[in-house]
Protein backbone atom coordinates (compact mmCIF):
# COMPACT_ATOMS: atom_id res chain seq x y z
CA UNK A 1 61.44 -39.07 45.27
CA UNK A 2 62.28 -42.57 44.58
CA UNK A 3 59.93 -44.82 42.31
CA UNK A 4 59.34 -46.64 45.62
CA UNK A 5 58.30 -43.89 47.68
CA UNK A 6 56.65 -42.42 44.65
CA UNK A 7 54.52 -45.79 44.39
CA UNK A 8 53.66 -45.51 48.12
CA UNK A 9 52.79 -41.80 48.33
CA UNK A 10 50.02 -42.68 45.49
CA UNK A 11 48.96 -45.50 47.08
CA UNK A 12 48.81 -43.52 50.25
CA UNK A 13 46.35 -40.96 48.29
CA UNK A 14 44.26 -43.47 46.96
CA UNK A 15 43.49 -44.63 50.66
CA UNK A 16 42.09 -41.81 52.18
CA UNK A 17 38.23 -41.43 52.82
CA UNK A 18 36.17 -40.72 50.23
CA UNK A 19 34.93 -37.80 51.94
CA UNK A 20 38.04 -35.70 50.74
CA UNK A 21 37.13 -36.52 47.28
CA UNK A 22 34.46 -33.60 47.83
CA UNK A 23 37.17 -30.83 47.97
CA UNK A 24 37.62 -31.68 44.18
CA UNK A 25 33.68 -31.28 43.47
CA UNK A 26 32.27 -28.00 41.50
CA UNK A 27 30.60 -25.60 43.34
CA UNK A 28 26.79 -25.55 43.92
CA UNK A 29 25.55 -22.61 41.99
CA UNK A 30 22.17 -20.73 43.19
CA UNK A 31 19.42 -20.92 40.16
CA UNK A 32 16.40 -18.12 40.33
CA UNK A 33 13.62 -19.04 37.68
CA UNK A 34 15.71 -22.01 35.68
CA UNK A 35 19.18 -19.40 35.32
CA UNK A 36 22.38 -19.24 37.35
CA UNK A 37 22.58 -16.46 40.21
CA UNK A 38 25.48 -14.42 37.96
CA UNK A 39 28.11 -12.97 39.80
CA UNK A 40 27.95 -9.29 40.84
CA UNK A 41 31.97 -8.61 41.39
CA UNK A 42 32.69 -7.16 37.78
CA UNK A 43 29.14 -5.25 37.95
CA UNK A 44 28.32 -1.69 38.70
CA UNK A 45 31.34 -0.02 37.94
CA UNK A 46 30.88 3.79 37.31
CA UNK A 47 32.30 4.84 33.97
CA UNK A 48 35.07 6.80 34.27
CA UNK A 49 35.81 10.71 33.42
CA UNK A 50 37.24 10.03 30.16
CA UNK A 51 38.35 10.35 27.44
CA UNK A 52 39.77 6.93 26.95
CA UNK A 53 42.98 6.29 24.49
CA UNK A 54 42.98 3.24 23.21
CA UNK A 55 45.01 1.65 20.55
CA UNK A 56 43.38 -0.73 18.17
CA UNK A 57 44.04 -4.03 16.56
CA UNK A 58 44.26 -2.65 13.01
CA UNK A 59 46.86 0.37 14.19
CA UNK A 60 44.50 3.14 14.47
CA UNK A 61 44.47 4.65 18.24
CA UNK A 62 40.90 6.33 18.96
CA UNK A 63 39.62 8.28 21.83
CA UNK A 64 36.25 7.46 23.69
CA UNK A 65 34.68 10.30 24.70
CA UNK A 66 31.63 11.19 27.09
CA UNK A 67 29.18 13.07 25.03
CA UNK A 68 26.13 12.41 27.68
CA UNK A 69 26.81 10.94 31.19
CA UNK A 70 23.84 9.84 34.18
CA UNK A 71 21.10 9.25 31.66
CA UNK A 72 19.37 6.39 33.10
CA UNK A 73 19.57 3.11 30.47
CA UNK A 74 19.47 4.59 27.37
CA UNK A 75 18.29 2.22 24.76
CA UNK A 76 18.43 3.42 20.95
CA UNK A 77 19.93 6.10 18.94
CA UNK A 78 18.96 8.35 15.68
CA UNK A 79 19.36 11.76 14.16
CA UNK A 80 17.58 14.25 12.51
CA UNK A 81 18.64 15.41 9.09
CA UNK A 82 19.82 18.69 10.39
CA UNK A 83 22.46 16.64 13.14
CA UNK A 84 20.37 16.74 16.15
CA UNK A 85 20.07 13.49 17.93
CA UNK A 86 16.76 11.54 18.83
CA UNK A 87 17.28 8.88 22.16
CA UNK A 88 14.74 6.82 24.11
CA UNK A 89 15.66 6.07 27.62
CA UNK A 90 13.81 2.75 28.78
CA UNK A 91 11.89 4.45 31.85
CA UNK A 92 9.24 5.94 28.49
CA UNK A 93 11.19 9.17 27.45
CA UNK A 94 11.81 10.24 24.14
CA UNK A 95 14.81 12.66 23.84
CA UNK A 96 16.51 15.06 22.00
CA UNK A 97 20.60 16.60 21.78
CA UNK A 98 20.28 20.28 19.81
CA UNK A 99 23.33 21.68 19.07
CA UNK A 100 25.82 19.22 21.46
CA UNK A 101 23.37 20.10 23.97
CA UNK A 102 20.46 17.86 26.20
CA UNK A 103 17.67 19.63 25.84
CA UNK A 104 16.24 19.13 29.64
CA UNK A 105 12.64 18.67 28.67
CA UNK A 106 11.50 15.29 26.41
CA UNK A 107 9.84 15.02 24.04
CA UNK A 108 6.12 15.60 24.74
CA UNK A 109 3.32 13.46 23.26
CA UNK A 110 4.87 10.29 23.40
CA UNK A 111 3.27 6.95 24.85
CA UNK A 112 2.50 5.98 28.27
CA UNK A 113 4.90 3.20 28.59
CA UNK A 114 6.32 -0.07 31.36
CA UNK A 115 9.24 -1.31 31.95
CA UNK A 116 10.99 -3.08 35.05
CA UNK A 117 14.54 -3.16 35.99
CA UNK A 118 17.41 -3.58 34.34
CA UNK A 119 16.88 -5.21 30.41
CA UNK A 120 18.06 -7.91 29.19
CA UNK A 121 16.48 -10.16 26.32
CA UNK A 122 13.74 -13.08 26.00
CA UNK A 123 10.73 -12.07 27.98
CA UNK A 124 12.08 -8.93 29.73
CA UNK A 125 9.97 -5.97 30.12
CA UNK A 126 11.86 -3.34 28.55
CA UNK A 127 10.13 -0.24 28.08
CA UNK A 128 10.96 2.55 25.50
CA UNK A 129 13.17 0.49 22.61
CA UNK A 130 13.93 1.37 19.10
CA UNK A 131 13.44 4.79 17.47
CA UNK A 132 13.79 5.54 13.55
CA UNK A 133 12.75 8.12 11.03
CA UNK A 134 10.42 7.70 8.35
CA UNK A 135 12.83 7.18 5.33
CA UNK A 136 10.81 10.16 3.84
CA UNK A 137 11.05 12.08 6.98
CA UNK A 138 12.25 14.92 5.25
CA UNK A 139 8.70 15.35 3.68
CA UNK A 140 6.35 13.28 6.33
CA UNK A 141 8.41 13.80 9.52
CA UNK A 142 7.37 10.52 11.08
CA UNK A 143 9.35 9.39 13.94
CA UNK A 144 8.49 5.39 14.87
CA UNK A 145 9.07 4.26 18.11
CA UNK A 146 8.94 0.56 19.89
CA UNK A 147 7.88 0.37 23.84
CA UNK A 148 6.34 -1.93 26.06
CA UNK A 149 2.37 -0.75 26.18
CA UNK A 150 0.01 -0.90 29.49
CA UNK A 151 -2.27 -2.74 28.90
CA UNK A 152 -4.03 -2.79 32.51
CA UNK A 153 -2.14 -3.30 35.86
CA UNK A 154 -1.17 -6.77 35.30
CA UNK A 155 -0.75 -7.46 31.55
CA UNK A 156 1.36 -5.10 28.97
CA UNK A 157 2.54 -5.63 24.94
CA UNK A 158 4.56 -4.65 22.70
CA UNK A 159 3.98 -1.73 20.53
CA UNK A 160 5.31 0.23 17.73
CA UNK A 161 3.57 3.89 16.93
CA UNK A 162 4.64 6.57 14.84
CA UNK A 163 3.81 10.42 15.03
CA UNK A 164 4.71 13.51 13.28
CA UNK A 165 7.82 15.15 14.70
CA UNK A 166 6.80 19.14 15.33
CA UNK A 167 10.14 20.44 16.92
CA UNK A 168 9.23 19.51 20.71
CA UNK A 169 6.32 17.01 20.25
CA UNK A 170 5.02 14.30 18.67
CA UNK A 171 1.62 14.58 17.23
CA UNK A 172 -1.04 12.42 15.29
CA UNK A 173 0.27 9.37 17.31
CA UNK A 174 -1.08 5.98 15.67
CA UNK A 175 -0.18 2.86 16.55
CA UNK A 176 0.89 0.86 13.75
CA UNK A 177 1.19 -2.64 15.81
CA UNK A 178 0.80 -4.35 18.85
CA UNK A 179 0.44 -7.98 19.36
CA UNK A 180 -0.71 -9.00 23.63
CA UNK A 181 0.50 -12.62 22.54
CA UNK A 182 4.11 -11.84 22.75
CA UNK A 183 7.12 -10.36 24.78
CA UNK A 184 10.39 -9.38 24.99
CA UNK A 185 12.60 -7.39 22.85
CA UNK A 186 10.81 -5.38 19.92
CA UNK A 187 13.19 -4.57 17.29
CA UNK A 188 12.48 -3.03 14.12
CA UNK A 189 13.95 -1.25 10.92
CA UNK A 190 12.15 0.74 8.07
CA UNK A 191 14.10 0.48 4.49
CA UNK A 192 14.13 2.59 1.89
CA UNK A 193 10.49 1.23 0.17
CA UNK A 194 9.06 2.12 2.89
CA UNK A 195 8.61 -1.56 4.04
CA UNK A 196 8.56 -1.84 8.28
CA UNK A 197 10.38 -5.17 9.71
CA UNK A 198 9.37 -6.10 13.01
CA UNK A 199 11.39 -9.11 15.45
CA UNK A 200 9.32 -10.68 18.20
CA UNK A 201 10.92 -12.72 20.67
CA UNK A 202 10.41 -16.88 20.65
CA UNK A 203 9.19 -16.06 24.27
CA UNK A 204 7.56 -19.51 24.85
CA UNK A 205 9.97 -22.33 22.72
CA UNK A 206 6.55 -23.31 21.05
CA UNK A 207 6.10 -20.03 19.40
CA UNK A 208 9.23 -19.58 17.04
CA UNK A 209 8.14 -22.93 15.22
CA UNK A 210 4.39 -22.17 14.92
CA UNK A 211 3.44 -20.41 12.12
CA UNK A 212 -0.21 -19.79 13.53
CA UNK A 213 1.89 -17.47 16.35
CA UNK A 214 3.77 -14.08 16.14
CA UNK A 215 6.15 -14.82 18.22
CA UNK A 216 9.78 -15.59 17.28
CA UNK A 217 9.24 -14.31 13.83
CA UNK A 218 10.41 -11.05 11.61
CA UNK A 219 7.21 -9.26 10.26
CA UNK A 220 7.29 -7.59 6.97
CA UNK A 221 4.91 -4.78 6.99
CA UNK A 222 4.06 -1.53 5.27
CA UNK A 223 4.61 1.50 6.76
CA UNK A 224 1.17 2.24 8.04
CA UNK A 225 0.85 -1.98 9.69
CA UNK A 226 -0.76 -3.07 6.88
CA UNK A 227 0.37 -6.65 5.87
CA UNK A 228 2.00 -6.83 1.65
CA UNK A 229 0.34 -8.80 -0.26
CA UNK A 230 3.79 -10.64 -1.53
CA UNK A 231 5.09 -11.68 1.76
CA UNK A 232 6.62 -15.50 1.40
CA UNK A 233 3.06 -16.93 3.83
CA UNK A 234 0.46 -14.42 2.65
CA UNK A 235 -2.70 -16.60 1.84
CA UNK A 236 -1.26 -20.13 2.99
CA UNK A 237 -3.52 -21.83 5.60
CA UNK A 238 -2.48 -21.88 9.38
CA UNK A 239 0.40 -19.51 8.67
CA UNK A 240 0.00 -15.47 9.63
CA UNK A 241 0.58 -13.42 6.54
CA UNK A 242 2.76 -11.16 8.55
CA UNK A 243 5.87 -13.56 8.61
CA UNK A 244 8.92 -13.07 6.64
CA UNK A 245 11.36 -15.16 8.58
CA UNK A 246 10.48 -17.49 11.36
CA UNK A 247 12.52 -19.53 14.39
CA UNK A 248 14.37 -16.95 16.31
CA UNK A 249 14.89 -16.54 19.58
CA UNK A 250 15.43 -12.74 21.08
CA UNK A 251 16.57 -10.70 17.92
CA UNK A 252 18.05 -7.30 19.52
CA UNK A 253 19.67 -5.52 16.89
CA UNK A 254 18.41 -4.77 13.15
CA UNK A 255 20.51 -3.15 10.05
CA UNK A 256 20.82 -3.36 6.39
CA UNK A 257 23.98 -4.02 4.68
CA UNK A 258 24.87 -0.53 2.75
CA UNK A 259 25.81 -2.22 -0.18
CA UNK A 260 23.79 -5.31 -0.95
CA UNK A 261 20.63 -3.95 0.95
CA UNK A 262 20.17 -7.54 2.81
CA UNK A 263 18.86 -7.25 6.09
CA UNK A 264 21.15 -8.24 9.18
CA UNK A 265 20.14 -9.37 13.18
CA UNK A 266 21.95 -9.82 16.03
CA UNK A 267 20.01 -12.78 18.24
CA UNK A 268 20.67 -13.50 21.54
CA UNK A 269 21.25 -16.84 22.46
CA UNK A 270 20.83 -18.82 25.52
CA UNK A 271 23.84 -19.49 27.54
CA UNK A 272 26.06 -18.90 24.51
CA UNK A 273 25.16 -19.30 21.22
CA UNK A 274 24.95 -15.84 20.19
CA UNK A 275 24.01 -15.29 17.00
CA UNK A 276 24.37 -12.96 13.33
CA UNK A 277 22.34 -13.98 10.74
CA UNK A 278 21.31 -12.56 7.27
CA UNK A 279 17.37 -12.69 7.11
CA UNK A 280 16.25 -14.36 3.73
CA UNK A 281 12.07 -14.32 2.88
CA UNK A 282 10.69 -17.50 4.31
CA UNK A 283 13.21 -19.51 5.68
CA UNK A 284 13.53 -20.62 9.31
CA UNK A 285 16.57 -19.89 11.72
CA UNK A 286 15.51 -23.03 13.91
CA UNK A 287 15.36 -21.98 17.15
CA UNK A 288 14.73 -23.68 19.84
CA UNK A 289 15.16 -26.89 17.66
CA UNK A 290 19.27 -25.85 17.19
CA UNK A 291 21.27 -23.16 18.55
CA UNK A 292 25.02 -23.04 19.37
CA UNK A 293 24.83 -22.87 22.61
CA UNK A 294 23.89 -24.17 25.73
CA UNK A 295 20.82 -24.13 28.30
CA UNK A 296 21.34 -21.78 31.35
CA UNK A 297 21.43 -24.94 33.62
CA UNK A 298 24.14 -26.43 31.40
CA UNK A 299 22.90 -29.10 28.69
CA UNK A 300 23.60 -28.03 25.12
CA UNK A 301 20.59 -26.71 23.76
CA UNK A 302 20.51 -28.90 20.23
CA UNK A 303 21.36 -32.63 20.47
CA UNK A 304 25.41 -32.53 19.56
CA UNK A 305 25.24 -35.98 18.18
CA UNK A 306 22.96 -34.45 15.25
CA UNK A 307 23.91 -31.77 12.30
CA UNK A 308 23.54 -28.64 14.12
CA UNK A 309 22.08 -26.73 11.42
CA UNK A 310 20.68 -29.03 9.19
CA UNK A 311 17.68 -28.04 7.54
CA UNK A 312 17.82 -24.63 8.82
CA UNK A 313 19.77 -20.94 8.49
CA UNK A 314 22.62 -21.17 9.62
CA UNK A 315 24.28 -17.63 11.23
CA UNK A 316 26.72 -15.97 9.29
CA UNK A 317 28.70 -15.46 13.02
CA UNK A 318 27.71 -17.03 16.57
CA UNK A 319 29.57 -16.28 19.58
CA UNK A 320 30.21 -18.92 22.64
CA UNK A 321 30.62 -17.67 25.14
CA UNK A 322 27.71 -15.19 24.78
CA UNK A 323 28.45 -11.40 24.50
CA UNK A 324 24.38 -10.93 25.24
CA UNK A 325 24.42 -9.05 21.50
CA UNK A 326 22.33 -6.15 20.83
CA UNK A 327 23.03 -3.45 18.80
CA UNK A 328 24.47 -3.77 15.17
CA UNK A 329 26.06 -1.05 12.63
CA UNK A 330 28.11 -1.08 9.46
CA UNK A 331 30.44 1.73 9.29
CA UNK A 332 30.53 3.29 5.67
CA UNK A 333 32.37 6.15 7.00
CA UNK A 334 35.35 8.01 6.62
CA UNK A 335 36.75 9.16 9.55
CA UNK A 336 37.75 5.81 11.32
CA UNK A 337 39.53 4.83 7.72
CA UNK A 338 40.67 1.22 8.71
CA UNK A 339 37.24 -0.02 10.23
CA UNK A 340 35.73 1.09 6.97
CA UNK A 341 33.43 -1.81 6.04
CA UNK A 342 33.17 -3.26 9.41
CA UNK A 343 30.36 -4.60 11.43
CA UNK A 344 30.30 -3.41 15.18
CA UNK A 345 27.80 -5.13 17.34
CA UNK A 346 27.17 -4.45 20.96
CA UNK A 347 27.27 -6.43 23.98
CA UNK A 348 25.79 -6.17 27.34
CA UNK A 349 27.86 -9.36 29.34
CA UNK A 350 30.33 -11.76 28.24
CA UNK A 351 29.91 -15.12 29.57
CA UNK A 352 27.23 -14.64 31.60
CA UNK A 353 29.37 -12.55 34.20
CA UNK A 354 27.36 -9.51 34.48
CA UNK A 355 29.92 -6.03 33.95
CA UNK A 356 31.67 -7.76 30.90
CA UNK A 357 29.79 -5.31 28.08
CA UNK A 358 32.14 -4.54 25.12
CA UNK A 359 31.49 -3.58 21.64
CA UNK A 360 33.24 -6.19 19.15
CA UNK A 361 34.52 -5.15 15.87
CA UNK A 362 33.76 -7.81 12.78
CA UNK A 363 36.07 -8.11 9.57
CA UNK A 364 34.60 -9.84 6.62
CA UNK A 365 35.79 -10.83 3.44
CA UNK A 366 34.48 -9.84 0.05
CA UNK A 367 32.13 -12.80 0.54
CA UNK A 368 31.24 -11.76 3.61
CA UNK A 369 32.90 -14.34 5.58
CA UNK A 370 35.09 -13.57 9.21
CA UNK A 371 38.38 -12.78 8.72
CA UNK A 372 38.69 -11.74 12.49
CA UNK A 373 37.12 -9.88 15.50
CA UNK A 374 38.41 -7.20 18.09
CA UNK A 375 36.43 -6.78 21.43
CA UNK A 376 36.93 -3.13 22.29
CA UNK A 377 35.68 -0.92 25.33
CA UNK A 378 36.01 -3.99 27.65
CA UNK A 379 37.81 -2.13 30.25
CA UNK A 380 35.04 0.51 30.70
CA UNK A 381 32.75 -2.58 32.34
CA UNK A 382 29.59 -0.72 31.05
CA UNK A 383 26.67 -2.77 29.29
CA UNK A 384 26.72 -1.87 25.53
CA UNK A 385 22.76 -1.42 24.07
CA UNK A 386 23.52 0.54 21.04
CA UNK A 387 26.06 1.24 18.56
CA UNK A 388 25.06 3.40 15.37
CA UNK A 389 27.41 5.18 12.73
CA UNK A 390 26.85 9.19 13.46
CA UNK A 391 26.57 11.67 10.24
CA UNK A 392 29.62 13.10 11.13
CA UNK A 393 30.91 9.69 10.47
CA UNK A 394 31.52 8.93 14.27
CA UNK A 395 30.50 5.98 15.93
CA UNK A 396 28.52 6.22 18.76
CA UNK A 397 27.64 4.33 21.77
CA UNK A 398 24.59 3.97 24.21
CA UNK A 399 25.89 1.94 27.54
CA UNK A 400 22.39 0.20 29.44
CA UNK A 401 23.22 1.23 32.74
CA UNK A 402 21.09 3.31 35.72
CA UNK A 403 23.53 6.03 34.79
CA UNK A 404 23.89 5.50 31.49
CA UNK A 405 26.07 7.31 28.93
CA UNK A 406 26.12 7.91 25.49
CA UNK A 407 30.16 7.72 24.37
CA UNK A 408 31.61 9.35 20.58
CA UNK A 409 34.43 7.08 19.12
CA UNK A 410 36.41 8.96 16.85
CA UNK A 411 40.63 8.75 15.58
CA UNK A 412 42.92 9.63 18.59
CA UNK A 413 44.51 13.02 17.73
């Protein structure tokens, strides 16, 4: 085309209506409650046969296999000392795998419990959530478990209890906390002194940043709920002794790092923003005052024109887009010899396109700094809620799903 015809052809353009400009506009996008209507497309896939071959970014092929299949959402994972393994599904049943083997019936004595729908972080009713062992199990045999509690047809909390393991039972139940002020996600991890960290969900923005509320903190307890007497706020005015870290948002995943014993999160973020972050006794982790990522209708969350961080924790790792994080594990094992020292952290949807779950695979430095990250599983379109290093040295997998599965990664043979 000439420069001529070239010059007339634009000018030709510029001329027409405006009303063709519209083809050009961004779709209108449905909101329910402040968020996006997200896409179904990707969603609902069932999860295939298996096993899966896969190889891997460091040269290692694995194979995924099905160790459980049609458990509906399984949330969190543990095992006994003799290999048997403890689950919670969300729907308020505690179970147990003897032998490579579900047994059929749950485990009796357990909570009345709530939960609605399928999970997801901030204010969502979830149900049965975390279960751990006593770390003196051996000799006490106390199994703690988080849940959403009843507490009359309109209003519920949540709980953690903790009763004496007997086989096919729980007994002496006691609940150790429960706070009706707050919602959401109720993480938790017991360390080796016998110390009990709780995470409650920022479920109203005001909360993280108040320290008169429990909400969008980390609790330091001991064992039994009682609060120590040398956490960073005990005895300062207008602050709840209970608080050992304050200004998060959802926290969904708890671990401790094998080696240096610091304790590690995973925290969701809004419409990215994502979050890692190594707790540290009284410091704040500034949410909703800055976050990485954006607001579900679209503004950033934290003015950009400002230091993001300033003043605050920043995360060790953030992820924009969002993977919707939950579950966190180091593998110290053996077995999968080149992700030895890695961090794996679940996710349930990547970019807020709902059947994007994958489990990503961290690689730090000695100074615990990213030296890259591997999304695996992405293929298998399943919702990742918990990843946890096996005693065989395995790692397994919980997928949040109405039939749910729990999947055994191990070196392809």
């Amino acid at each position: 085309m000439s420069t001529m015809r070239s010059r007339l052809f634009i000018a030709a353009l510029l001329a027409l209506p405006a009303v063709h400009s519209t083809a050009l506009a961004q779709h209108v996008v449905p909101f329910a409650s402040g968020v996006p209507v997200a896409p179904t497309g990707l969603a609902d896939q069932p999860l295939g046969k298996g096993p899966f071959i896969y190889k891997t970014a460091e040269g290692m092929d694995i194979r995924v296999s099905v160790l459980l299949r049609d458990i509906e959402y399984p949330h969190a994972m543990t095992w006994l000392p003799n290999g048997d393994l403890l689950f919670t599904q969300r729907r308020g049943l505690l179970r147990i795998v003897r032998g490579g083997k579900l047994d059929p019936k749950p485990i009796a004595g357990t909570p009345e419990s709530f939960y609605s729908g399928q999970s997801g972080g901030l204010g969502a009713v979830h149900g049965y959530m975390n279960v751990v062992l006593h770390p003196q199990f051996a000799q006490n045999k106390l199994v703690y478990l988080s849940y959403t509690k009843k507490l009359d047809a309109k209003r519920n909390a949540p709980a953690i209890v903790r009763g004496r393991f007997e086989g096919d039972r729980l007994v002496d139940v006691q609940e150790v906390f429960a706070d009706d002020t707050i919602r959401g996600a109720l993480p938790f991890l017991l360390t080796p002194d016998g110390m009990l960290y709780v995470a409650t969900a920022g479920f109203n923005n005001d909360d993280a940043q108040n320290p008169a509320s429990l909400g969008g903190k980390v609790l330091r307890l001991k064992d039994d709920g009682s609060v120590p007497q040398d956490n960073p706020f005990a005895g300062k005015a207008g602050t709840r002794p209970e608080i050992y870290t304050m200004g998060h948002r959802s926290v969904l995943g708890f671990a401790q790092h094998p080696l240096t014993h610091e304790l590690w999160i995973t925290e969701m973020g809004p419409n990215g923003g994502d979050e890692l972050n190594v707790l540290k006794p009284g410091r704040n982790y500034g949410w909703p005052v800055v976050s990485l990522g954006r607001t579900y209708p679209g503004p950033w969350q934290a003015k950009v024109n400002e230091p993001t961080h300033a003043g605050y924790e920043p995360p060790i790792i953030y992820w924009t887009p969002s993977i919707s994080v939950t579950g966190i594990a180091f593998y110290t094992g053996s077995k999968l010899a080149k992700w030895q020292g890695d961090v794996f952290v679940g996710g349930v949807r990547y970019g807020e396109v709902p059947g994007t779950g994958r489990l990503d695979r961290i690689l730090f430095n000695d100074k615990m700094e990213e030296l890259r990250r591997e999304s695996l599983l992405t293929d298998l379109h399943q919702r990742i809620r918990d990843v946890r290093q096996g005693p065989d040295g395995l790692i397994y997998v919980a997928t949040d799903e109405p039939h749910g599965a729990i999947l055994r990664i191990e070196p392809a043979k």
